[in-house]
Protein backbone atom coordinates (compact mmCIF):
# COMPACT_ATOMS: atom_id res chain seq x y z
CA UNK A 1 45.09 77.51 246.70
CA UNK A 2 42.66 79.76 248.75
CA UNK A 3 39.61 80.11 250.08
CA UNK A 4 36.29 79.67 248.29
CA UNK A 5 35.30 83.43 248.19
CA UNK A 6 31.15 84.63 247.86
CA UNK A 7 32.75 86.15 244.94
CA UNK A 8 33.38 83.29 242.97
CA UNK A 9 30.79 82.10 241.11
CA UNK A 10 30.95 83.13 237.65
CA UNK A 11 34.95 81.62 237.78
CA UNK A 12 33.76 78.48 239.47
CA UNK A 13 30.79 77.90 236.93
CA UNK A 14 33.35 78.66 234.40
CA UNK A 15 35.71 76.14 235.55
CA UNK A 16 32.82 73.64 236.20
CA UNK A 17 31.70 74.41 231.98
CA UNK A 18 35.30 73.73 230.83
CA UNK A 19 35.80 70.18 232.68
CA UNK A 20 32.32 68.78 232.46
CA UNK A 21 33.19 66.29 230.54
CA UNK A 22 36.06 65.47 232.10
CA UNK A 23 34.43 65.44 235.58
CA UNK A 24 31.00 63.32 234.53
CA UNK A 25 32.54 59.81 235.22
CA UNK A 26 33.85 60.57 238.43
CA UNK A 27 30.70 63.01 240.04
CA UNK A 28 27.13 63.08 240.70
CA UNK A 29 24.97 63.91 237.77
CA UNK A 30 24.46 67.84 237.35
CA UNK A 31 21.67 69.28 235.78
CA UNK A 32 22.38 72.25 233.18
CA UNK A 33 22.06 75.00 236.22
CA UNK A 34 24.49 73.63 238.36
CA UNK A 35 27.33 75.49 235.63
CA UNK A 36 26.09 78.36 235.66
CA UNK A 37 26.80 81.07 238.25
CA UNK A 38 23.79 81.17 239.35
CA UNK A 39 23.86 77.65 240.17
CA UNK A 40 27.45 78.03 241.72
CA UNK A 41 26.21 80.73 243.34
CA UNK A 42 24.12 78.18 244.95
CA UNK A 43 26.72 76.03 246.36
CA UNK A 44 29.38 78.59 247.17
CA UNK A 45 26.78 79.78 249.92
CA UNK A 46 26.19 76.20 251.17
CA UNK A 47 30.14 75.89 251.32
CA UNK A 48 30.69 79.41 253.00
CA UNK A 49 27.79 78.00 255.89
CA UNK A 50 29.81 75.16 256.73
CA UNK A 51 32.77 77.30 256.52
CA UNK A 52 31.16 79.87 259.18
CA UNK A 53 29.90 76.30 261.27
CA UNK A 54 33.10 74.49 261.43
CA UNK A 55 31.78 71.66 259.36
CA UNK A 56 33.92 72.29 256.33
CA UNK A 57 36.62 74.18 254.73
CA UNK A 58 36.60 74.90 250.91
CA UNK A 59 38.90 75.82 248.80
CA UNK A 60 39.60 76.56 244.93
CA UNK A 61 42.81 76.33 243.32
CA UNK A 62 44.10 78.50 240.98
CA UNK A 63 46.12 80.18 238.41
CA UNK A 64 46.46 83.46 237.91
CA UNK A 65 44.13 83.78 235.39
CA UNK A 66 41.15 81.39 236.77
CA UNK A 67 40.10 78.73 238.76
CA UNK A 68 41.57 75.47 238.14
CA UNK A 69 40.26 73.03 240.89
CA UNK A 70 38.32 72.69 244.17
CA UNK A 71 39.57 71.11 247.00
CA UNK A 72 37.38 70.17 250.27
CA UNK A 73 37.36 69.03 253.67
CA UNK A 74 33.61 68.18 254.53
CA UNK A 75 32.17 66.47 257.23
CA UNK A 76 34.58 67.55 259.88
CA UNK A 77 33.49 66.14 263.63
CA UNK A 78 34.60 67.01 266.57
CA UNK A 79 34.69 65.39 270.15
CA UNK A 80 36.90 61.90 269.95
CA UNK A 81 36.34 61.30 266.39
CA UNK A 82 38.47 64.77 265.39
CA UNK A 83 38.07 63.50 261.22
CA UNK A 84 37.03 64.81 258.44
CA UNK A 85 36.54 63.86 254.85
CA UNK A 86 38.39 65.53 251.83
CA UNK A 87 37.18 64.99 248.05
CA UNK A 88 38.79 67.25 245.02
CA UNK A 89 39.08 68.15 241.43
CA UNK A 90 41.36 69.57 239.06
CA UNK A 91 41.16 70.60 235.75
CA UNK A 92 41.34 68.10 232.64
CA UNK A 93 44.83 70.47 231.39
CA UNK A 94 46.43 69.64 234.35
CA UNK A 95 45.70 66.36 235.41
CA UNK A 96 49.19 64.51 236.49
CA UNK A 97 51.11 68.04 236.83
CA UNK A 98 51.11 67.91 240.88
CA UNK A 99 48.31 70.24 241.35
CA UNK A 100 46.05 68.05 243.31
CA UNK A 101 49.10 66.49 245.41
CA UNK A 102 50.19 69.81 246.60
CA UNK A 103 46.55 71.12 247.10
CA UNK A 104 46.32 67.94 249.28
CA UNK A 105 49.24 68.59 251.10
CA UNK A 106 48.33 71.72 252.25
CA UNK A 107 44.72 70.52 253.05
CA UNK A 108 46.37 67.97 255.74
CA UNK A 109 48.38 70.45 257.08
CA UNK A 110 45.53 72.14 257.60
CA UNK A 111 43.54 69.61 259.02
CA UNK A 112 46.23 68.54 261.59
CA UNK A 113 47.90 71.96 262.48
CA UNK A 114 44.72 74.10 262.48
CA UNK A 115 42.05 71.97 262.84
CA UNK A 116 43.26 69.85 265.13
CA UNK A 117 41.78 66.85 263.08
CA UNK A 118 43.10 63.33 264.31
CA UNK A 119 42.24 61.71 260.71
CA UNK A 120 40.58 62.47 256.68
CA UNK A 121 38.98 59.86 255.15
CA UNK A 122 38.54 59.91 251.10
CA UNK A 123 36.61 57.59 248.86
CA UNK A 124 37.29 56.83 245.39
CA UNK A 125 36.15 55.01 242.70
CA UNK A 126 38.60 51.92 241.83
CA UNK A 127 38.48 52.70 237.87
CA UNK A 128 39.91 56.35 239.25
CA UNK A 129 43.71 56.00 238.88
CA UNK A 130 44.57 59.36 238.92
CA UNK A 131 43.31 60.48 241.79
CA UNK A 132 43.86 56.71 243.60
CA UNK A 133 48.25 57.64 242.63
CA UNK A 134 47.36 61.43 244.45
CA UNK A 135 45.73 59.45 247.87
CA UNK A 136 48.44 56.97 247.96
CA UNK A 137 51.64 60.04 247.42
CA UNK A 138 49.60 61.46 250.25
CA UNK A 139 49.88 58.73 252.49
CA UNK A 140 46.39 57.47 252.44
CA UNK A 141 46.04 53.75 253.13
CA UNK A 142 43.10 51.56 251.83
CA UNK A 143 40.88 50.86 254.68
CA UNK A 144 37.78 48.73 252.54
CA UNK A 145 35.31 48.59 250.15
CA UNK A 146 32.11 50.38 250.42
CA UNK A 147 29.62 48.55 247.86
CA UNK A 148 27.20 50.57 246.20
CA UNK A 149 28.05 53.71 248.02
CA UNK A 150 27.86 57.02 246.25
CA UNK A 151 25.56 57.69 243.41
CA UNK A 152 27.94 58.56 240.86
CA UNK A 153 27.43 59.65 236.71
CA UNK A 154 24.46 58.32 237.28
CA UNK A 155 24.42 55.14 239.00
CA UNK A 156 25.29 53.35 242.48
CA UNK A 157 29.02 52.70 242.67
CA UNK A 158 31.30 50.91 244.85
CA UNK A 159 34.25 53.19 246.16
CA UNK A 160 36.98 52.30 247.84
CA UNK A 161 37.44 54.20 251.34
CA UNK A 162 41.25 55.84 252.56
CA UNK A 163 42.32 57.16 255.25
CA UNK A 164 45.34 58.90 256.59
CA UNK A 165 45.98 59.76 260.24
CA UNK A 166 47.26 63.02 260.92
CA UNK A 167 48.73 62.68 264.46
């Protein structure tokens, strides 16, 4: 895991291309530019700004070859709230390998030692085992139901909303 580099965009649009699929039930719908790099190129400047404004910190995992997930904390306030809100991805081959619950580990680590951060919040769709099991290894604890709250593949979902406080 490292930091979501300027440089990154033809790997990330790659990575985006070969887990489409994959990814389409659980994200907002993305028109054909968003995978290219290009389109990537796009969002890796919108990620470096919060980076440079303290609002976020993104990062990709990887292999040595490529790029084989994203992992974000977005959101991140300040003042008494001191929380932040992390959402990730991992590629299709290596779903249920411990990717995303170490990527997660070091995010909260993160969060608490460097940040500072009191508390990350996630939200998840309830059909989403997989990444429901990473949340709750975490330590993440189901704090309600937010009805109709994301639009997702597509259409207005319900997620369920975690927490887990760092301090």
């Amino acid at each position: 895991m490292r930091l979501l580099a300027t440089t990154d965009s033809t790997a990330l649009a790659r990575a985006y291309r070969d887990n489409r699929e994959h990814l389409a039930p659980w994200e907002p719908s993305r028109d054909d530019a968003f995978f290219t790099p290009a389109g990537q190129s796009e969002q890796i400047s919108t990620h470096v700004a919060g980076l440079a404004s303290g609002t976020e910190v993104p990062w990709v995992m990887t292999t040595e070859e490529r790029i084989v997930g994203a992992i974000t904390l977005t959101g991140i306030v300040r003042g008494p709230f001191l929380s932040a809100h992390v959402g990730y991805w991992v590629d299709a081959r290596l779903q249920g390998q411990g990717v995303c619950s170490g990527a997660l580990r070091a995010a909260l680590l993160h969060a608490r030692d460097e940040l500072g951060l009191h508390r990350v919040q996630a939200s998840v769709l309830p059909r989403n085992a997989p990444s429901r099991a990473v949340l709750d290894r975490a330590g993440f604890t189901v704090i309600g139901l937010a009805p109709s709250y994301l639009r997702i593949a597509g259409a207005w979902q319900d997620h369920l909303l975690y927490q887990r406080i760092l301090t």
